[in-house]
Protein backbone atom coordinates (compact mmCIF):
# COMPACT_ATOMS: atom_id res chain seq x y z
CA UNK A 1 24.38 1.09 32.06
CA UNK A 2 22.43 -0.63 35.33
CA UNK A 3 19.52 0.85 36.77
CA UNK A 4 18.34 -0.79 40.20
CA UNK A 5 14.68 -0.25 41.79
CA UNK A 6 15.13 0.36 45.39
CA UNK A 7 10.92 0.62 45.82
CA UNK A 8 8.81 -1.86 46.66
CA UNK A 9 6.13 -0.71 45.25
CA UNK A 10 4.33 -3.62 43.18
CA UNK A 11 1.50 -2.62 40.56
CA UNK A 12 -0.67 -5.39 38.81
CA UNK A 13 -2.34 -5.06 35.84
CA UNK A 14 -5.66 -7.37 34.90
CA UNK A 15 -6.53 -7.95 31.36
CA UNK A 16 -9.56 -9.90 30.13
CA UNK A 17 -8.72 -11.92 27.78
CA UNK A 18 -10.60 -11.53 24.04
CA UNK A 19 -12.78 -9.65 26.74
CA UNK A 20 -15.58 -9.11 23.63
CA UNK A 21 -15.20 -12.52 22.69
CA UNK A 22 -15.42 -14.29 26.41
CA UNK A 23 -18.55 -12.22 27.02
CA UNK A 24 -20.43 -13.75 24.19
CA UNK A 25 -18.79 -17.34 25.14
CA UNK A 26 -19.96 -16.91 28.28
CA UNK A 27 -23.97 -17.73 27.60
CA UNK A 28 -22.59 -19.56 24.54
CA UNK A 29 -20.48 -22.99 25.31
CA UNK A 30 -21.26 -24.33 21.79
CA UNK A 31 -18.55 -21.80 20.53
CA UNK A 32 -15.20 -22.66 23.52
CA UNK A 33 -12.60 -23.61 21.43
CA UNK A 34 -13.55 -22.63 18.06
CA UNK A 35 -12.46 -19.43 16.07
CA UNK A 36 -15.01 -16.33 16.94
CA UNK A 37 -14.67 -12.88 16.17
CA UNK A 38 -16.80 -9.82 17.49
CA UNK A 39 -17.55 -6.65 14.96
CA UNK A 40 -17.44 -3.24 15.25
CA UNK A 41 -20.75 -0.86 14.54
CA UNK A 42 -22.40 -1.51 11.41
CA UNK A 43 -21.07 -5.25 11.74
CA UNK A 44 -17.57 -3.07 9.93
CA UNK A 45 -14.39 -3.87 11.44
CA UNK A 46 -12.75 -6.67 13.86
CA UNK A 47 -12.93 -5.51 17.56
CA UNK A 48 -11.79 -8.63 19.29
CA UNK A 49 -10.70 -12.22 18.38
CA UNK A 50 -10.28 -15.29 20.16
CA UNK A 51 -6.79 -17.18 20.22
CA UNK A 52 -8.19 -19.70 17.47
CA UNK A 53 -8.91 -16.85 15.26
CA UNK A 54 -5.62 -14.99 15.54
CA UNK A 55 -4.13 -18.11 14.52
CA UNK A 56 -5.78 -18.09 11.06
CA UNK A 57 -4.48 -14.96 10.34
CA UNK A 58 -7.70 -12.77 11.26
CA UNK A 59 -6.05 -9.40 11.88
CA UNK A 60 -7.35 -6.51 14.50
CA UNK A 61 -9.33 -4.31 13.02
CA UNK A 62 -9.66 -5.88 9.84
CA UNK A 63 -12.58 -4.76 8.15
CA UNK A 64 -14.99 -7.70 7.78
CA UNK A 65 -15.30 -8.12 4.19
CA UNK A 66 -11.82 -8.66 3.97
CA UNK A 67 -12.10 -11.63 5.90
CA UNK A 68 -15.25 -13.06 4.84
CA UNK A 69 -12.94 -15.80 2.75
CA UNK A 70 -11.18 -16.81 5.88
CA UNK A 71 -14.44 -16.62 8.02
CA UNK A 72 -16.13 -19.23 5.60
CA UNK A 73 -13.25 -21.73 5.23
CA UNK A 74 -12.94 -22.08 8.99
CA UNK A 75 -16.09 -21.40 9.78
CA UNK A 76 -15.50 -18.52 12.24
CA UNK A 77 -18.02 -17.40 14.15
CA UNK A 78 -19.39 -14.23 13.77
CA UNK A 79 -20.90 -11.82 16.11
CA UNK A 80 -22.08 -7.80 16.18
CA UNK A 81 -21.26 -5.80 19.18
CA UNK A 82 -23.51 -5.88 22.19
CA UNK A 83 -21.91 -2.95 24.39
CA UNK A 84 -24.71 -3.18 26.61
CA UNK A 85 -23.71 -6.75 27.61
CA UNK A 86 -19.60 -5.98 27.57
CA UNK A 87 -20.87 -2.90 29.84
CA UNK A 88 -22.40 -5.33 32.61
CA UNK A 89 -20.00 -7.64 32.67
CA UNK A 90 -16.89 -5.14 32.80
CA UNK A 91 -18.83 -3.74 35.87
CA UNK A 92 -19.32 -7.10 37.40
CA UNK A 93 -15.36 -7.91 36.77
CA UNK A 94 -14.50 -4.62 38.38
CA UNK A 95 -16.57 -5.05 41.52
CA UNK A 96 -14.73 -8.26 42.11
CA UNK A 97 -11.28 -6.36 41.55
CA UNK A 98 -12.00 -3.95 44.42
CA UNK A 99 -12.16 -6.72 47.06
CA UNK A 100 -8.49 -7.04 45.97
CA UNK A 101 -7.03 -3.38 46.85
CA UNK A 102 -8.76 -0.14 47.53
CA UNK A 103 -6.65 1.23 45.31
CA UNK A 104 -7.47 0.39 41.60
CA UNK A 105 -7.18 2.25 38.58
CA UNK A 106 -10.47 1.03 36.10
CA UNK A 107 -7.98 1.95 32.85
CA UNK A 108 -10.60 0.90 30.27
CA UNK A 109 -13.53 -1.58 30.04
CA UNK A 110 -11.08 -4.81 30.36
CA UNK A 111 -7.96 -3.46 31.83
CA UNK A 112 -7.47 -2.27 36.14
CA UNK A 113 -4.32 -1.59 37.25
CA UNK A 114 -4.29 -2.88 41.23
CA UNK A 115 -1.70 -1.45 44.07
CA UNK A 116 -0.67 -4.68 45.25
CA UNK A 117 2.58 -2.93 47.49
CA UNK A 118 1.12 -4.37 51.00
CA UNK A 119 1.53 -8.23 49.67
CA UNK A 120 4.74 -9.20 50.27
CA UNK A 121 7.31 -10.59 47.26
CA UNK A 122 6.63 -14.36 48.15
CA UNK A 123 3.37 -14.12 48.21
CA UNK A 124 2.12 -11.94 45.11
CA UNK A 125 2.39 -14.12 42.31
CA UNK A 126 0.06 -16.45 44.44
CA UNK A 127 -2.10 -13.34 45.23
CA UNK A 128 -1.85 -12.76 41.29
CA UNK A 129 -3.46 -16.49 40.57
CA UNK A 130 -6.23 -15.83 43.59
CA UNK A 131 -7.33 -12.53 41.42
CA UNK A 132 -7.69 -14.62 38.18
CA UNK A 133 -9.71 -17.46 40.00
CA UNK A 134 -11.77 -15.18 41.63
CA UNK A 135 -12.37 -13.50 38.60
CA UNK A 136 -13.00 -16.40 36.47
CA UNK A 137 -15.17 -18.17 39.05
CA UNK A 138 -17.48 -14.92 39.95
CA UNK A 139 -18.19 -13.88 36.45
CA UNK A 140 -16.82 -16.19 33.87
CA UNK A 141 -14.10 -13.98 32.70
CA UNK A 142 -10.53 -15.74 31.79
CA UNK A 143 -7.94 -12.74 32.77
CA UNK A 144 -4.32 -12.43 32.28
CA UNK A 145 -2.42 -10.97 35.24
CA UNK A 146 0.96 -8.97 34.90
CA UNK A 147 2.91 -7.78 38.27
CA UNK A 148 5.77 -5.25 38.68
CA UNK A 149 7.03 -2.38 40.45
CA UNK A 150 5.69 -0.18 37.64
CA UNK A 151 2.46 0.56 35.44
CA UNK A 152 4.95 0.09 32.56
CA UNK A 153 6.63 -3.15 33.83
CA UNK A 154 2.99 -4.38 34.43
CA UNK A 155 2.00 -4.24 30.73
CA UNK A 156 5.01 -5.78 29.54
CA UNK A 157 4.45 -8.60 32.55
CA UNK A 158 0.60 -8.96 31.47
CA UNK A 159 1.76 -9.28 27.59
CA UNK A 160 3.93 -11.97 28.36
CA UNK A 161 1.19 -13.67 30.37
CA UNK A 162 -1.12 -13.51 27.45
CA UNK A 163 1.39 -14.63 25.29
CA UNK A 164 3.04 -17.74 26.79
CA UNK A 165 -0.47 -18.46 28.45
CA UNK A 166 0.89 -18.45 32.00
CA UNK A 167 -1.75 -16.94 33.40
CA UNK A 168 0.56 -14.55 35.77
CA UNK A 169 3.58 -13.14 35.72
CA UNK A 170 5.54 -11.22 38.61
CA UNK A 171 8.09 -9.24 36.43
CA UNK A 172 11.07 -9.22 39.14
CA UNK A 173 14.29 -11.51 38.26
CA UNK A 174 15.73 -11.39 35.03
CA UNK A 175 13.56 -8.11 33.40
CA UNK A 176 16.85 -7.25 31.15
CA UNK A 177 15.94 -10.69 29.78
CA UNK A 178 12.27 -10.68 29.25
CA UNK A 179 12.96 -6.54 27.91
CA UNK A 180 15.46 -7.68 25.13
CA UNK A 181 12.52 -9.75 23.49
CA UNK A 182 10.57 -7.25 23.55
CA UNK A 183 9.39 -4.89 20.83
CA UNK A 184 9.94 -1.39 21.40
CA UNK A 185 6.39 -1.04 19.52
CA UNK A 186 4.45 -3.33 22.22
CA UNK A 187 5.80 -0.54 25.16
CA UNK A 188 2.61 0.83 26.54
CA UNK A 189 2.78 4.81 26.00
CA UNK A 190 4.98 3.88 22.20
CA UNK A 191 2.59 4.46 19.70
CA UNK A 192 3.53 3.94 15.61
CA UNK A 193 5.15 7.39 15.01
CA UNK A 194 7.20 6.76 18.10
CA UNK A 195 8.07 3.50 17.81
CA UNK A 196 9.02 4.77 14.16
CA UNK A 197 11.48 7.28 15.10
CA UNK A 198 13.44 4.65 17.66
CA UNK A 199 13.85 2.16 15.60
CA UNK A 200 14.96 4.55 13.29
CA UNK A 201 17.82 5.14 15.68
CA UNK A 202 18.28 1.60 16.29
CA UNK A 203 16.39 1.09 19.42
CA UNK A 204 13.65 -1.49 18.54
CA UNK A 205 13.24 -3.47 21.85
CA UNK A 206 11.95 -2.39 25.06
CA UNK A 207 15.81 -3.27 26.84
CA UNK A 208 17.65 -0.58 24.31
CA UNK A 209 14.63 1.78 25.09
CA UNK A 210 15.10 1.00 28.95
CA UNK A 211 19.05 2.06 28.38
CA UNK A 212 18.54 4.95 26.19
CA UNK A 213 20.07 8.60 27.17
CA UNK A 214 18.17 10.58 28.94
CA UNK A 215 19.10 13.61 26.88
CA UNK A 216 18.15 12.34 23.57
CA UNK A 217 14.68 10.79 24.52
CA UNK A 218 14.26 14.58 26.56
CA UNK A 219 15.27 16.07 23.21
CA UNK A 220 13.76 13.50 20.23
CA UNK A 221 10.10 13.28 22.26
CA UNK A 222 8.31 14.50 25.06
CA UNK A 223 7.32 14.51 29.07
CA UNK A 224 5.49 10.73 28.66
CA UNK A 225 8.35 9.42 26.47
CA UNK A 226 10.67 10.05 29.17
CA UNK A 227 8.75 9.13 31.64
CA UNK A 228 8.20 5.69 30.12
CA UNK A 229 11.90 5.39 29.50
CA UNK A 230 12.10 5.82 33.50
CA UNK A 231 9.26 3.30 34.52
CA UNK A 232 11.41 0.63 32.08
CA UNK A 233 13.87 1.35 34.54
CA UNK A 234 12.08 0.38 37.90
CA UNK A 235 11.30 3.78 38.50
CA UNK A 236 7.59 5.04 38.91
CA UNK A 237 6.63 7.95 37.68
CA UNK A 238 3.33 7.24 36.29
CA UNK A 239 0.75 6.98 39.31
CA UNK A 240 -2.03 4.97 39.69
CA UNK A 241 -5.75 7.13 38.78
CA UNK A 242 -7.59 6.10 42.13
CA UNK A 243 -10.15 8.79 41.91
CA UNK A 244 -12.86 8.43 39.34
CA UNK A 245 -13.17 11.77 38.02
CA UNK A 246 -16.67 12.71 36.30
CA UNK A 247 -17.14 13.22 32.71
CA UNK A 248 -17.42 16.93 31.11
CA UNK A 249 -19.16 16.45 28.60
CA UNK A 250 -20.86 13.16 27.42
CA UNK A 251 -21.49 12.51 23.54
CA UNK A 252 -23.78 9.78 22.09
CA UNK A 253 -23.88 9.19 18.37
CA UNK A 254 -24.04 6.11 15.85
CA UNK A 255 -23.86 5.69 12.35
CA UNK A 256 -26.86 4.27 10.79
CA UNK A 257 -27.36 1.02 9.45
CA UNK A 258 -28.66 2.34 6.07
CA UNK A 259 -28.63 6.09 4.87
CA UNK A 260 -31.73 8.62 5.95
CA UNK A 261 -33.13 11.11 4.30
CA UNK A 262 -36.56 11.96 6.06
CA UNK A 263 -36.27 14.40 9.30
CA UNK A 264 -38.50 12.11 10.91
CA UNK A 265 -36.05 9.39 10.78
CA UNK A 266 -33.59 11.62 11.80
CA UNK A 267 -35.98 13.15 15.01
CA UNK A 268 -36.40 9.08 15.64
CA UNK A 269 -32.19 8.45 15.82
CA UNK A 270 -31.68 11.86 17.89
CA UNK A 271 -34.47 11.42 20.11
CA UNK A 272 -33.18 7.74 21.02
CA UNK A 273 -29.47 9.16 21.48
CA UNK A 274 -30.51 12.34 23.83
CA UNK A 275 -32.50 10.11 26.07
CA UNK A 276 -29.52 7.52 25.97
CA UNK A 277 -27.00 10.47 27.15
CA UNK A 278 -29.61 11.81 29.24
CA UNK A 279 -29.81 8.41 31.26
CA UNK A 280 -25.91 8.67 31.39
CA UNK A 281 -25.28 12.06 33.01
CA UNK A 282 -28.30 10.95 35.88
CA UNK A 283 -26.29 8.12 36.87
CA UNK A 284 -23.56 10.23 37.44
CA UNK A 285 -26.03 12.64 38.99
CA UNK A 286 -25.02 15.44 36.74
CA UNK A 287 -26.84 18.01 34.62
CA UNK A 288 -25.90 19.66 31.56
CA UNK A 289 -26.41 23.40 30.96
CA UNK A 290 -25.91 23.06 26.88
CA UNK A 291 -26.71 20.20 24.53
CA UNK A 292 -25.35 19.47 20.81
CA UNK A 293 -26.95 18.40 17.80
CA UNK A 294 -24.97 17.16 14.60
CA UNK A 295 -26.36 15.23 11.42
CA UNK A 296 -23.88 14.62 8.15
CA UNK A 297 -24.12 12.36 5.18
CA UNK A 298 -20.81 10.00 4.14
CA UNK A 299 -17.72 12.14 3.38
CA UNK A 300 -16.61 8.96 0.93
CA UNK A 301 -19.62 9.02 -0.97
CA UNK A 302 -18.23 10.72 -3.99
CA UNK A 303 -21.67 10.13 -6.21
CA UNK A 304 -23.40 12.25 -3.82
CA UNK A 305 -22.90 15.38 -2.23
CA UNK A 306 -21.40 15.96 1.22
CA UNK A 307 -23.59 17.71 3.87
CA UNK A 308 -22.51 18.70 8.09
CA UNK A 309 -23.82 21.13 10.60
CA UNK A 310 -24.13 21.17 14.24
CA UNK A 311 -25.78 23.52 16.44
CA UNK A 312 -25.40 24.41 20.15
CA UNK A 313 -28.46 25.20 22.33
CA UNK A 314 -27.77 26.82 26.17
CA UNK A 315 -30.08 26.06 28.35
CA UNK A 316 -31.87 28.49 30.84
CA UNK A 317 -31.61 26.11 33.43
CA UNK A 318 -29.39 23.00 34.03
CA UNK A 319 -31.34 19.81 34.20
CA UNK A 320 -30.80 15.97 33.30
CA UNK A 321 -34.93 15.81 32.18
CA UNK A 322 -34.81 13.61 29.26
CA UNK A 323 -38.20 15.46 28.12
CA UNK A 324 -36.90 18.81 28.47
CA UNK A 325 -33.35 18.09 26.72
CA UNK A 326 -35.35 16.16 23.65
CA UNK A 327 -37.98 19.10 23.28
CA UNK A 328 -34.67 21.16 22.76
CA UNK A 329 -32.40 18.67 20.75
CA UNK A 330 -35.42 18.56 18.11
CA UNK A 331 -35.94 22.00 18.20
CA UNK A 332 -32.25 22.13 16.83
CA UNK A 333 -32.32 19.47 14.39
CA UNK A 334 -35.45 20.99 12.60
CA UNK A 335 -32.62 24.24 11.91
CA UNK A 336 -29.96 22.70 10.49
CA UNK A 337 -31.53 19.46 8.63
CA UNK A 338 -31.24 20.17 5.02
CA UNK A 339 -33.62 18.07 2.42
CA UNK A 340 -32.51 16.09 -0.28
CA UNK A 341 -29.50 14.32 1.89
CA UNK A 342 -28.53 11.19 2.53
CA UNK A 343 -27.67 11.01 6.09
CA UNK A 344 -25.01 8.63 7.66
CA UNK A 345 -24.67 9.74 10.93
CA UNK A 346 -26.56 11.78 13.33
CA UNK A 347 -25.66 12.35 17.37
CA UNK A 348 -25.96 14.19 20.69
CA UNK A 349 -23.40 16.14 22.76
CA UNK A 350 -24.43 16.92 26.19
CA UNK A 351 -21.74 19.60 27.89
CA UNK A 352 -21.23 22.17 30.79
CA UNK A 353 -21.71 19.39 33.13
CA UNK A 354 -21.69 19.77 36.84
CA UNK A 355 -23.27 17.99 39.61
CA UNK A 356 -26.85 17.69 39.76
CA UNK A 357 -25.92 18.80 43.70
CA UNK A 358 -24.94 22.21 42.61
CA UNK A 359 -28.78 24.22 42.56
CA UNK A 360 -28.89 27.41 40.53
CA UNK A 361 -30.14 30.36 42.10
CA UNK A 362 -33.66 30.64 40.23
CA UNK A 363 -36.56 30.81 42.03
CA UNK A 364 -38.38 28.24 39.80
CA UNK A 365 -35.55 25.60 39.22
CA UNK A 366 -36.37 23.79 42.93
CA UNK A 367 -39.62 23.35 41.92
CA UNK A 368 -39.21 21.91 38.58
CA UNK A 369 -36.67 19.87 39.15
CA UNK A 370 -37.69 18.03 42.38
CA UNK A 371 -40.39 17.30 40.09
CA UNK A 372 -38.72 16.47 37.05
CA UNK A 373 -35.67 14.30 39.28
CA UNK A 374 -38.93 12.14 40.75
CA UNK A 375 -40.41 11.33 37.08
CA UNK A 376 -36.61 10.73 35.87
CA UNK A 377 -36.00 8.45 38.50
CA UNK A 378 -39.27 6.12 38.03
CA UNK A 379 -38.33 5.88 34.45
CA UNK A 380 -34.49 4.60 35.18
CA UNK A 381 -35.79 2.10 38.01
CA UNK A 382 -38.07 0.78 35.18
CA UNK A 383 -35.85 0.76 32.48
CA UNK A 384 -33.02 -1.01 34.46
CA UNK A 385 -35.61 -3.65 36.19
CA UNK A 386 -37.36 -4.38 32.87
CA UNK A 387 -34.70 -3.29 30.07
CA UNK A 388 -33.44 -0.84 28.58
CA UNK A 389 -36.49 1.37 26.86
CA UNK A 390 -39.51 -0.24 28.73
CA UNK A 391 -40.50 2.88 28.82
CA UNK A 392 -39.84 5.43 26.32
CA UNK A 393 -41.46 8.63 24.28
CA UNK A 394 -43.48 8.49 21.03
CA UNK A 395 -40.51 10.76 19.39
CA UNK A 396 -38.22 7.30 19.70
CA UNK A 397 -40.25 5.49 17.30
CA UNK A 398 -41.01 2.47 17.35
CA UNK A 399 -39.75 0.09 14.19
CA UNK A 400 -36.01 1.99 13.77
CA UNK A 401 -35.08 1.38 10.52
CA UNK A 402 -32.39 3.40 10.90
CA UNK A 403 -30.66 1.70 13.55
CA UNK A 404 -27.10 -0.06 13.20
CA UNK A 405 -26.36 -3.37 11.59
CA UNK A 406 -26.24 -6.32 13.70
CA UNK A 407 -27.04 -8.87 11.51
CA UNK A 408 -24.95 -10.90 13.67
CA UNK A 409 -26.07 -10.05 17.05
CA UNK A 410 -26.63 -12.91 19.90
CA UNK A 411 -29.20 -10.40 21.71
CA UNK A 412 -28.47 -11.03 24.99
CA UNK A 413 -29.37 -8.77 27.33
CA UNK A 414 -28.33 -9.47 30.92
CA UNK A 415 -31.19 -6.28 32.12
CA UNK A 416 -34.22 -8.66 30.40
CA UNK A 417 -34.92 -12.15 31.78
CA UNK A 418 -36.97 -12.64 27.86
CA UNK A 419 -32.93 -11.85 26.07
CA UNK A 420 -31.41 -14.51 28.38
CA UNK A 421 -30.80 -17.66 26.49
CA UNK A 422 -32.84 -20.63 27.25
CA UNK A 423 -31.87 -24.02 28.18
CA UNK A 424 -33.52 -26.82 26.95
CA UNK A 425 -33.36 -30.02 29.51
C-alpha cells in the first residue's frame, strides 16, 4: 500500500533537551558533562535526566530511593524541582520561538510546534539549525528540532534528532525507512493500552501502523487513533493550536513535606496556595466566581486512618482579590478540618472563571473592585520586581514547616538578584 503527501505543508516541532536538567546547568557549569537528575515534589520521583544519566540506567520516573545506589556510585547529581525557574526560562525559550512563525503551538513547557509552510524545502533544514542557535545562544537552552509535513511526522523527526544527536531532522526522503525502526509505542497519540492492543495484532512499528486498514483501526480504537494512522501517512489532520485559550478553572495544591495535624498549619499551606492561584488568574486578567478547598491525609498509610473533604464556596461577586478569596478559603477550611489527622495534602481550586473584563451588574462591584484591582496590582509589580512573596499576609506564615522537600534544591531564582549565583573572580 503507498500513500503520497501532495501538501506542502511543513510543521516543526522544538524540544528542549533534559529541559529540567539544562535549566539547572545553565547557572551551574561545574555539572556539563556529568550525570544529573532533577526530582519530582517531595524530592519523590525522576522528572528529567541528562544523557549521562540515562546511560547508567537511571529510569524516568523512577522513584528516588530506588536509585540512591546508582546515584552514589556515579556520583549523580541531584537536584529538587524549581518550577519557578523552568517557568522563566520556558517563557524566555518561547518568546524567541515566535520571531520564527506567527503561528506556534506552545504544546507544553519544553515542546512548540512551529508552521514553517512559507520556507521553502531547500531551505528548512537550514531554517531548522537557525531556530536551535538562536535558541541556544538567547537563553542557553540545547533544543532538538524535528520537521515534517505533519504534527505526527514532526515527533517522530524530533525523536530521531534526540536520538542520533543530529540536532535537526527534515523528515522528507526515505520516511518508510526511518518508520520501520520505529516503535509503534514511541507514536505520539499511542499510549501503553494502545500500543498494547497493536502489537497484539502484530503491528509494533510506526511503518505497519502507517499501512494499517482503515476499517480495523476505525473499528479496534477511536477518532485520534485514526487520525494518527492518517498523519503517518502525510496527511494532516491534526491542526496546529494557534490561539491560546484561557484556563477554566485553575487548581493549586502540594503535598507537604512532612504530615500536619494543627489547622493552623493547614490555614498557613491554604493561605499560601489561594494567593498563589489568585496571582495566576490576574495575569490572565480573570476572576473566579467560586473557590475550592480540599485537605486529606495519605490513602497508603494503613497504620492510620484515612480522612478527605472538600467544600465549594460561591461567591457574591466575582473578583481576583487575594484578600477577599483567602478570607473565604479559610472560612471553608475551618468546616471541614477534622482533629486528630494527619494531613498530607491540602489545596485550592479556583473555578467559574471569566474575564476580569466582563463587570457584573451590581451597583457596588465597580467600586470595590477598581479598588481592590489597584491594591492587587501594587502587590504583583512588587512581588515580580523583588520576588515572589515580598509582600505577603500574616495568614502565610512565616517559617513553613509544612512546605515540600527540597533538600536538594539549587535556589535559584531568576525574579531575586540575592538567589542568583555568585561568581567569585
Amino acid at each position: 500500500m503507498s500513500f503520497t503527501n501532495s501538501s506542502k505543508k511543513k510543521v516543526a516541532l522544538i524540544d528542549c533537551n533534559s529541559f529540567y536538567v539544562s535549566c539547572e546547568r545553565l547557572f551551574n557549569p561545574k555539572i556539563q558533562n556529568v550525570p544529573v537528575v532533577v526530582l519530582s515534589n517531595n524530592d519523590g520521583c525522576v522528572i528529567s535526566r541528562s544523557v549521562e544519566a540515562k546511560k547508567i540506567g537511571i529510569k524516568m520516573g523512577e522513584p528516588y530511593f530506588k536509585v540512591k545506589d546508582l546515584v552514589k556510585k556515579n556520583n549523580v547529581q541531584i537536584f529538587s524541582s524549581n518550577y519557578s525557574l523552568y517557568g522563566d526560562l520556558s517563557r524566555r525559550v518561547m518568546k524567541v520561538l515566535k520571531g520564527f512563525s506567527n503561528k506556534i503551538e506552545i504544546y507544553s513547557i519544553d515542546e512548540a510546534f512551529l508552521d514553517l509552510s512559507y520556507i521553502k524545502d531547500d531551505d528548512v533544514e537550514e531554517y531548522g539549525k537557525k531556530i536551535r542557535d538562536r535558541v541556544l545562544k538567547w537563553t542557553g537552552i540545547p533544543t532538538s528540532v524535528g520537521i515534517s509535513s505533519t504534527k505526527t511526522l514532526s515527533k517522530v523527526a524530533n525523536h530521531i534528532a534526540k536520538k542520533n544527536k543530529a540536532g535537526v531532522i527534515f523528515l522528507k526522503e526515505n520516511v518508510d525507512d526511518m518508520l520501520k525502526d520505529f516503535d509503534v509505542g514511541d507514536v505520539w497519540g499511542v499510549g501503553k493500552q494502545l500500543s498494547k492492543l497493536y502489537k497484539k495484532n502484530g503491528v509494533d512499528n510506526a511503518y505497519k501502523l502507517k499501512n494499517i486498514s482503515n476499517t480495523w483501526v476505525k473499528k479496534s480504537t477511536n477518532v485520534l487513533g485514526a487520525k494518527t494512522v492518517m498523519e503517518l501517512r502525510g496527511v494532516p489532520c491534526i491542526d496546529l493550536e494557534t490561539q491560546e485559550t484561557k484556563r477554566k478553572s485553575c487548581c493549586v495544591s502540594r503535598s507537604f513535606g512532612k504530615k500536619v495535624t494543627s489547622i493552623e498549619k493547614l490555614r498557613e499551606s491554604i493561605t499560601t496556595h489561594c494567593l498563589n492561584a489568585a496571582e495566576k488568574i490576574r495575569t490572565d486578567k480573570q476572576t473566579t466566581k467560586a473557590i475550592t478547598v480540599f485537605i486529606r491525609t495519605s490513602p497508603f498509610d494503613k497504620n492510620r486512618k484515612y480522612y478527605s473533604n472538600s467544600i465549594t464556596i460561591d461567591l457574591p461577586i466575582a473578583t481576583s482579590n487575594s484578600l477577599e478569596l483567602v478570607k473565604e478559603s479559610i472560612n471553608g477550611l475551618k468546616k471541614i478540618y477534622k482533629y486528630g489527622y494527619f494531613y498530607q495534602k491540602a489545596g485550592i481550586i479556583l473555578s467559574k472563571l471569566d474575564d476580569s473584563s466582563e463587570k457584573e451588574f451590581n451597583l457596588l462591584a465597580p467600586i470595590m473592585e477598581d479598588r481592590s484591582h489597584t491594591l492587587m496590582k501594587a502587590i504583583d509589580f512588587t512581588n515580580a520586581k523583588y520576588g515572589r512573596n515580598a509582600i505577603s499576609i500574616a495568614q502565610a506564615g512565616i517559617n513553613n514547616t509544612w512546605k515540600m522537600r527540597r533538600k536538594y534544591s539549587s535556589k535559584i531564582d531568576t525574579a531575586s538578584f540575592d538567589s542568583l549565583p555568585k561568581i567569585s573572580v
